[in-house]
N, C-alpha and C. Protein backbone atom coordinates (compact mmCIF):
# COMPACT_ATOMS: atom_id res chain seq x y z
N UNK A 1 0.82 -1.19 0.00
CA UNK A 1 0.00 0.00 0.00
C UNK A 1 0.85 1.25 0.00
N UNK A 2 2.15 1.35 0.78
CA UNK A 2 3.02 2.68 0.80
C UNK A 2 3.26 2.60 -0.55
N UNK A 3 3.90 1.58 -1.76
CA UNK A 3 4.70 1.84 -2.68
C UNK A 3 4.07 2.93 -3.82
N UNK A 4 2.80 2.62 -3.56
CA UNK A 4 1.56 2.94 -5.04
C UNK A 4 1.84 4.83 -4.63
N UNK A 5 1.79 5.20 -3.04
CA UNK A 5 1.73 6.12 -2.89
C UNK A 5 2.76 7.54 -2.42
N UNK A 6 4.03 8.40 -3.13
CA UNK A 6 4.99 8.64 -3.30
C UNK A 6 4.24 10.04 -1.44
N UNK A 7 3.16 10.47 -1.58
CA UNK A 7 3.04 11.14 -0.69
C UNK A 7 3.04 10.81 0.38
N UNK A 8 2.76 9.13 0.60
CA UNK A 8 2.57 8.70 1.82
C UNK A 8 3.82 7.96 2.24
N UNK A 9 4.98 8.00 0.97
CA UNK A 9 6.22 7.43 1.58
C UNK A 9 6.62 8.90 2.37
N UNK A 10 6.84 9.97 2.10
CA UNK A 10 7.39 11.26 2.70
C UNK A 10 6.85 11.33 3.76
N UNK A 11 5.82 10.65 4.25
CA UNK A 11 4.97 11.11 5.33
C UNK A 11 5.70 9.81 6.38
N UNK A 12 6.07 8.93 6.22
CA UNK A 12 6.42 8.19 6.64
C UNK A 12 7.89 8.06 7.30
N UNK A 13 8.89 8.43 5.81
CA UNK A 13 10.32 8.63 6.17
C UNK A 13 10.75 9.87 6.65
N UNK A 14 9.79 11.12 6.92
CA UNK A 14 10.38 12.28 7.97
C UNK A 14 10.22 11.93 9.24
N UNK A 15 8.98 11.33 9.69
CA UNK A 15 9.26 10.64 11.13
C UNK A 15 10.12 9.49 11.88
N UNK A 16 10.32 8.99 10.68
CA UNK A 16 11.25 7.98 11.04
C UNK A 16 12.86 8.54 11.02
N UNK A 17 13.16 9.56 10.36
CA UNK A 17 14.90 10.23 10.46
C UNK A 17 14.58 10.88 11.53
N UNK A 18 13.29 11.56 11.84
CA UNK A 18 13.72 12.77 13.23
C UNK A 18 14.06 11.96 14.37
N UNK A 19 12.97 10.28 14.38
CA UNK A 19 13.38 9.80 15.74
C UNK A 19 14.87 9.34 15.28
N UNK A 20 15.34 8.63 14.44
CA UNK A 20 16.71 8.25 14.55
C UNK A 20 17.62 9.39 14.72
N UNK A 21 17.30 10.51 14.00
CA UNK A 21 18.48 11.75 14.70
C UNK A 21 17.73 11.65 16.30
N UNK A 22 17.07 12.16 17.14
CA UNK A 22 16.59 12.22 18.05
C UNK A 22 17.47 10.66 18.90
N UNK A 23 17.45 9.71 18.66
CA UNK A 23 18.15 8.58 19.57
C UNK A 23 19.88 8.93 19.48
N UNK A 24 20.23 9.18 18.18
CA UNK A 24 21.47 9.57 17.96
C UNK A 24 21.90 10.56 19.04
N UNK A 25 20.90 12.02 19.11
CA UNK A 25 21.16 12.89 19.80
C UNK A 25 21.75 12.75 21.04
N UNK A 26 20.63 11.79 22.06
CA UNK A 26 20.42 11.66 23.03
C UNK A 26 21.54 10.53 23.55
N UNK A 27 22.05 10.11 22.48
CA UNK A 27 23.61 8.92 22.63
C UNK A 27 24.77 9.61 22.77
N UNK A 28 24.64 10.74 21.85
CA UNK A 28 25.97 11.75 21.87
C UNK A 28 25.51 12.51 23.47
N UNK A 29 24.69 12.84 23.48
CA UNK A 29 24.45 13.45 25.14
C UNK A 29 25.15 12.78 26.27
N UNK A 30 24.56 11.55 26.06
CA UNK A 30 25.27 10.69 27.25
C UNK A 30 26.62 10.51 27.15
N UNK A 31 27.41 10.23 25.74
CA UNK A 31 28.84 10.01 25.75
C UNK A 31 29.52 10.84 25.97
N UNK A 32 28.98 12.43 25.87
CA UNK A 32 29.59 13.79 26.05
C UNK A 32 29.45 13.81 27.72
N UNK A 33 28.59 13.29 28.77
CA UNK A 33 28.37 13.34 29.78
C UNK A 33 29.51 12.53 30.78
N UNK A 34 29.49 11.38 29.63
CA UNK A 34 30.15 10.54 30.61
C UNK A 34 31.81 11.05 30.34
N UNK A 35 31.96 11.54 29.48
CA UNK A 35 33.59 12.19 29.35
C UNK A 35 33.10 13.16 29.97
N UNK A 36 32.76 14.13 30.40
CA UNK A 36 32.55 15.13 31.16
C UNK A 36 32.80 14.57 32.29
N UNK A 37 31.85 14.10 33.42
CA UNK A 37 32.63 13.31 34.35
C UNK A 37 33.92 12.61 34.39
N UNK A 38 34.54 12.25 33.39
CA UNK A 38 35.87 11.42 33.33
C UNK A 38 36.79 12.58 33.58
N UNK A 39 36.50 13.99 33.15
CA UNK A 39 37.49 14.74 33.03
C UNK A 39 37.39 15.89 34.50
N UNK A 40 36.41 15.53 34.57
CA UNK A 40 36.07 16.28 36.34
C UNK A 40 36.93 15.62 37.13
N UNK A 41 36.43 14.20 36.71
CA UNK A 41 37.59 12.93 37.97
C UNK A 41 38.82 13.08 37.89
N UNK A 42 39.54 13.53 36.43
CA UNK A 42 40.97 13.55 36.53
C UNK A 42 41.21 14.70 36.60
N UNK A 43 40.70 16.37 36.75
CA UNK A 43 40.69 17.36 37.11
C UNK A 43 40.87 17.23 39.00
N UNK A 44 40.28 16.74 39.81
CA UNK A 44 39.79 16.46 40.84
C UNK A 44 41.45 15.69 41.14
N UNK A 45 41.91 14.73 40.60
CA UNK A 45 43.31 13.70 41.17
C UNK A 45 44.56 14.70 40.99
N UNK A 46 44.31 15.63 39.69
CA UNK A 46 45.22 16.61 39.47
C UNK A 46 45.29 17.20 40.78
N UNK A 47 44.52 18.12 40.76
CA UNK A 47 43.90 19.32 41.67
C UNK A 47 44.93 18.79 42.91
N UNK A 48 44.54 17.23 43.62
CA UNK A 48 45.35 16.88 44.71
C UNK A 48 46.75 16.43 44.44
N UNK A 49 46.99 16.20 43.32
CA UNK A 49 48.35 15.74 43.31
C UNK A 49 49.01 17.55 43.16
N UNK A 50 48.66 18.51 42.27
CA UNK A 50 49.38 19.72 42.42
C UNK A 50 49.21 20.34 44.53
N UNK A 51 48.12 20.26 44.85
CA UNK A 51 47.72 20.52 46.27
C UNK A 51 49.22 19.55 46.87
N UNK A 52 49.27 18.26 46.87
CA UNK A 52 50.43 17.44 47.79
C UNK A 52 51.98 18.36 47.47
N UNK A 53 52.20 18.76 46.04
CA UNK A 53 53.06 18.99 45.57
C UNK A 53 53.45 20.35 45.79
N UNK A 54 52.81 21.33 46.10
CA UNK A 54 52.52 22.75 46.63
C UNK A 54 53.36 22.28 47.88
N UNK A 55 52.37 21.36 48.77
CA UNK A 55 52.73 21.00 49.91
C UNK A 55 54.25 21.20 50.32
N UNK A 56 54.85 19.91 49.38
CA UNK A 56 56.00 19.71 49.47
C UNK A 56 56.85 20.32 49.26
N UNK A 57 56.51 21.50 48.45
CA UNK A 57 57.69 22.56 47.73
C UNK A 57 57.64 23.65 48.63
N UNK A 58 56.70 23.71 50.02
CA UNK A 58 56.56 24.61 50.79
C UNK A 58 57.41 23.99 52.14
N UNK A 59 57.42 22.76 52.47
CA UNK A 59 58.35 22.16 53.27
C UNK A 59 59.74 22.43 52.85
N UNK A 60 59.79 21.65 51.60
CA UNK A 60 61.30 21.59 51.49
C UNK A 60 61.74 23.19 51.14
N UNK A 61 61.00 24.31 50.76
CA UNK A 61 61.61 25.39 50.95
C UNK A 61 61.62 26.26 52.49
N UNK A 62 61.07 25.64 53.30
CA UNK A 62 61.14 26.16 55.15
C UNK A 62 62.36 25.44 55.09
N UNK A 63 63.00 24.16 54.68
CA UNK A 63 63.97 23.85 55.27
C UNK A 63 65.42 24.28 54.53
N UNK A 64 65.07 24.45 53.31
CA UNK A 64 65.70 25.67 52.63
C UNK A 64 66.48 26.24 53.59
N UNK A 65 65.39 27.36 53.62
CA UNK A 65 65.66 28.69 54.19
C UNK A 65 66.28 28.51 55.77
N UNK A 66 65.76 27.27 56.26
CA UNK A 66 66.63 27.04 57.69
C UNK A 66 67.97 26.71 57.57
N UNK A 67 68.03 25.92 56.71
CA UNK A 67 69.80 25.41 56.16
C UNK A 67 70.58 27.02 55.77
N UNK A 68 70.00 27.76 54.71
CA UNK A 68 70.54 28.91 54.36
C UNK A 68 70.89 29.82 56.06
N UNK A 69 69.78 29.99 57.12
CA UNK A 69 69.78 30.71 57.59
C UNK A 69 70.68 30.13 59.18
N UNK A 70 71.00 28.84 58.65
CA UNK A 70 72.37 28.46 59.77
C UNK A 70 74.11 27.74 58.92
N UNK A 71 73.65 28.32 57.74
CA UNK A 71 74.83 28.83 56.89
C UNK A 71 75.48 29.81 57.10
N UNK A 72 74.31 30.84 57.24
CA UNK A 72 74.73 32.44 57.35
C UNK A 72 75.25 32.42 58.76
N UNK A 73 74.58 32.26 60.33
CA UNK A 73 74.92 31.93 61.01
C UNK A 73 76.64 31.52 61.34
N UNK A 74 76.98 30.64 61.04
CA UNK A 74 78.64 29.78 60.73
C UNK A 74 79.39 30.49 60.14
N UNK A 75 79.21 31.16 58.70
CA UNK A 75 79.65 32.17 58.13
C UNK A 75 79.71 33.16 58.91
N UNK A 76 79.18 33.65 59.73
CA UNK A 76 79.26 34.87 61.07
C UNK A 76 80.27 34.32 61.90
N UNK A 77 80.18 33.06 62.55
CA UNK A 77 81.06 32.29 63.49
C UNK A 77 82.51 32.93 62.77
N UNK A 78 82.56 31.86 61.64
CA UNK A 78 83.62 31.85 60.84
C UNK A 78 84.82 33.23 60.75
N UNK A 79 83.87 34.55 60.64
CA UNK A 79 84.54 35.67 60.98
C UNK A 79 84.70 36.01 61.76
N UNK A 80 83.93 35.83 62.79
CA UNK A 80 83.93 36.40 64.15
C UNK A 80 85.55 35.59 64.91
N UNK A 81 85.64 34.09 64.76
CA UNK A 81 86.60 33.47 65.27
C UNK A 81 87.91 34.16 64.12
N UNK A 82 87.76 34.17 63.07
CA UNK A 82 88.83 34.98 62.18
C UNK A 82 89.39 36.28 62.68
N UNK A 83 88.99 37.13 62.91
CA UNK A 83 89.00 38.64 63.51
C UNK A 83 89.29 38.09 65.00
N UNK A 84 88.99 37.10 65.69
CA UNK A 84 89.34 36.74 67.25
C UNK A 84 91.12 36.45 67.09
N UNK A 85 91.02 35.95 65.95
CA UNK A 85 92.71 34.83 65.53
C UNK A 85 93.53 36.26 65.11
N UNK A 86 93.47 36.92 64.45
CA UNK A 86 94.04 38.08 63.86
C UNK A 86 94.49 38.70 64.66
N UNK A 87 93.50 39.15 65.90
CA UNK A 87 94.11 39.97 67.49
C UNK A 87 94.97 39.06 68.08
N UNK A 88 94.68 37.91 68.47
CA UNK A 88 95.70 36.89 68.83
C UNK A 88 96.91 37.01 68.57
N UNK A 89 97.01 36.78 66.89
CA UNK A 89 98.10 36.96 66.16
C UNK A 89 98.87 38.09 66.55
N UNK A 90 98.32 39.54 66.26
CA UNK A 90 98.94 40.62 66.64
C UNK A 90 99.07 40.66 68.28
N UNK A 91 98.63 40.28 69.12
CA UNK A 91 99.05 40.04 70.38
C UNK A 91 100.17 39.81 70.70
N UNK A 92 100.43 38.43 69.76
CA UNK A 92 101.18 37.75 70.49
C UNK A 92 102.86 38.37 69.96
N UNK A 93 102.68 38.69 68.40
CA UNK A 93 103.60 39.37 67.69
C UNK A 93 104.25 40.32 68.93
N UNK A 94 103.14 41.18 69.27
CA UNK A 94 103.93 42.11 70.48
C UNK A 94 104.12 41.08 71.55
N UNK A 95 104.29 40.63 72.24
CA UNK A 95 104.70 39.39 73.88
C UNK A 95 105.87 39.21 72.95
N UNK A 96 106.06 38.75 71.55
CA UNK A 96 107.66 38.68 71.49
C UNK A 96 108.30 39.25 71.41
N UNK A 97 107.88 40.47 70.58
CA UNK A 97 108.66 41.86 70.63
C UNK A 97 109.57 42.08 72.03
N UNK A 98 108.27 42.71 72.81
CA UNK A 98 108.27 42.73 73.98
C UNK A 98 109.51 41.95 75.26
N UNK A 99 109.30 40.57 74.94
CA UNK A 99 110.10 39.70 75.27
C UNK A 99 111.42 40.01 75.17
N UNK A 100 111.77 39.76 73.66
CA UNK A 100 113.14 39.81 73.03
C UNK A 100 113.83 41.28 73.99
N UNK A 101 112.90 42.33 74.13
CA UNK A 101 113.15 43.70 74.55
C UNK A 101 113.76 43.50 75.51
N UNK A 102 113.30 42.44 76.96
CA UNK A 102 113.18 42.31 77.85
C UNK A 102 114.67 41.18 78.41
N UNK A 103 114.62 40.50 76.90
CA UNK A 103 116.06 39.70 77.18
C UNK A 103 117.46 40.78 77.04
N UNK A 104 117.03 41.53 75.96
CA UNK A 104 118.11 42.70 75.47
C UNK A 104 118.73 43.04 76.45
N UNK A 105 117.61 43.61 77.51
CA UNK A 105 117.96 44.32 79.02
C UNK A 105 118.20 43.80 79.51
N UNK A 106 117.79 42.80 79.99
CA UNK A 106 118.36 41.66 81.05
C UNK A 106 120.27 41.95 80.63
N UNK A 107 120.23 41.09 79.12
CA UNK A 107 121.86 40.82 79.25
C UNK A 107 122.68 41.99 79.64
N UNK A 108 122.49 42.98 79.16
CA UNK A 108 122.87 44.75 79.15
C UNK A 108 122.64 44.88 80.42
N UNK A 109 122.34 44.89 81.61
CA UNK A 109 122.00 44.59 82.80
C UNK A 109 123.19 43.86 83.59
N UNK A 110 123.05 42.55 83.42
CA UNK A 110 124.18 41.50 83.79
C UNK A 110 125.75 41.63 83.11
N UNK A 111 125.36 42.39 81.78
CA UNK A 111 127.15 42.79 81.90
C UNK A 111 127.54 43.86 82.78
N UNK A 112 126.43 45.23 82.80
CA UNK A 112 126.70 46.23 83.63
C UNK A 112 127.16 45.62 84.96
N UNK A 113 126.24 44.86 85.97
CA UNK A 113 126.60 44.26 86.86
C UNK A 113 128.19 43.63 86.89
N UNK A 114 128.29 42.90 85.86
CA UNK A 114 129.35 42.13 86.14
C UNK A 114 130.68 43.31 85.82
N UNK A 115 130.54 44.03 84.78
CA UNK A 115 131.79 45.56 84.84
C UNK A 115 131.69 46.17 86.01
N UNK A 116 130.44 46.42 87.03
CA UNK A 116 130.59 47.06 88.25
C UNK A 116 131.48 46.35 89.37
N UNK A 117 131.03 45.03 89.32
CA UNK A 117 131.73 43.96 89.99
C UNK A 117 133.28 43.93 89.74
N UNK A 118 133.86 44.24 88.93
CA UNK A 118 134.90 43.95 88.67
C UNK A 118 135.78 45.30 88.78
N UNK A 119 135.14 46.34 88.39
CA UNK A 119 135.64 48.09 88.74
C UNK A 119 135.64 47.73 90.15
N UNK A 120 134.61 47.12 91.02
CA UNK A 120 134.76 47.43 92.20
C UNK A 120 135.93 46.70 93.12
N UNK A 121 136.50 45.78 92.08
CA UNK A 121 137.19 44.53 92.94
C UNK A 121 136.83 43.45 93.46
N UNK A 122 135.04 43.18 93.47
CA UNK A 122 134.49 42.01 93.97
C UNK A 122 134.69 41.24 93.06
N UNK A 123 134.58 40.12 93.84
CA UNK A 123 134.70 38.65 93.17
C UNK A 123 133.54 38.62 92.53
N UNK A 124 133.42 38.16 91.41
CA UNK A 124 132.46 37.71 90.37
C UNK A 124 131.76 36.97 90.87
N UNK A 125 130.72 36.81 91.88
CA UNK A 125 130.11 35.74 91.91
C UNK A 125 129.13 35.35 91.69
N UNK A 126 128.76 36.41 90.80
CA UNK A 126 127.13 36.06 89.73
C UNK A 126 127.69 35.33 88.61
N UNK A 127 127.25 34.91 88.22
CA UNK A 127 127.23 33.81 86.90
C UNK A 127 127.36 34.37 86.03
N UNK A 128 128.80 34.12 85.50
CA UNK A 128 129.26 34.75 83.86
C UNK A 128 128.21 34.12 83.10
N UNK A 129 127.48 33.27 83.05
CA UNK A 129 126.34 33.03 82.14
C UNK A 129 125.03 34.26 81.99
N UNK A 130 125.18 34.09 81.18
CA UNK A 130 124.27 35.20 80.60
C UNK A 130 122.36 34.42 80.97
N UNK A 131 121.53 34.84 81.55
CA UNK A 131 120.59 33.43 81.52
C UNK A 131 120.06 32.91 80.25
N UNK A 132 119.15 32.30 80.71
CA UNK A 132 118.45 31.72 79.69
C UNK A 132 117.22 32.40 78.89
N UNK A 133 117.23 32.50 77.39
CA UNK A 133 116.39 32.76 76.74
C UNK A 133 114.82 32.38 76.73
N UNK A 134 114.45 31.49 77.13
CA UNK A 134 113.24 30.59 77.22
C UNK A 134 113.13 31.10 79.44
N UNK A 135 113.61 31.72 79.83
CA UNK A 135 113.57 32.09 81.12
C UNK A 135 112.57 33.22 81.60
């Protein structure tokens, strides 16, 4: 009965493409949905893996900055005991000065003594040794 009639095939095959676009539609809906959710879920694992990773780059830079800031610390030591050694040094430079000064006189001393001793006629009886250096 459709074939005889060309008006009643048109009447036939527009309802039948709208529902097949119409099921089509409603297939692409759902597959667009369900990747929509897929990409929320791996938006969502991101989200926490950058969140852990924030985390971590905020730790390991506190400890950073603690390492740097007992670097600096030591580096202070470091000069402070440097500039301690330097006075030392020059200290001690003078105690020998000083010293040597002190032996000078001594001997210059003990010869005077011993020329007085001998202008005077006494017996020598201080020690022709001159003393000791390390004395």
């Amino acid at each position: 009965p459709m074939a005889g009639n060309p008006g009643n095939l048109c009447a036939w095959v527009a309802p039948v493409l709208l529902t097949i676009s119409c099921v089509a539609l409603v297939i692409n809906l759902f597959h667009a949905r369900k990747v929509i959710e897929n990409s929320q879920a791996d938006l969502l694992v991101a989200s926490a893996d950058a969140t852990a990773k924030d985390e971590w780059v905020a730790i390991l830079t506190g400890e950073k900055n603690q390492i740097q800031e007992q670097l600096n610390q030591l580096k202070a030591q470091v000069t402070e005991l440097q500039a301690g050694k330097d006075i030392l040094a020059a200290d001690l430079e003078a105690a020998n000065g000083a010293k040597k000064a002190l032996h000078e006189e001594m001997d210059k001393l003990h010869n005077q003594l011993i020329a007085a001793k001998a202008a005077a006629g006494m017996p020598a009886e201080v020690s022709e040794e001159k003393p000791a250096e390390g004395a």
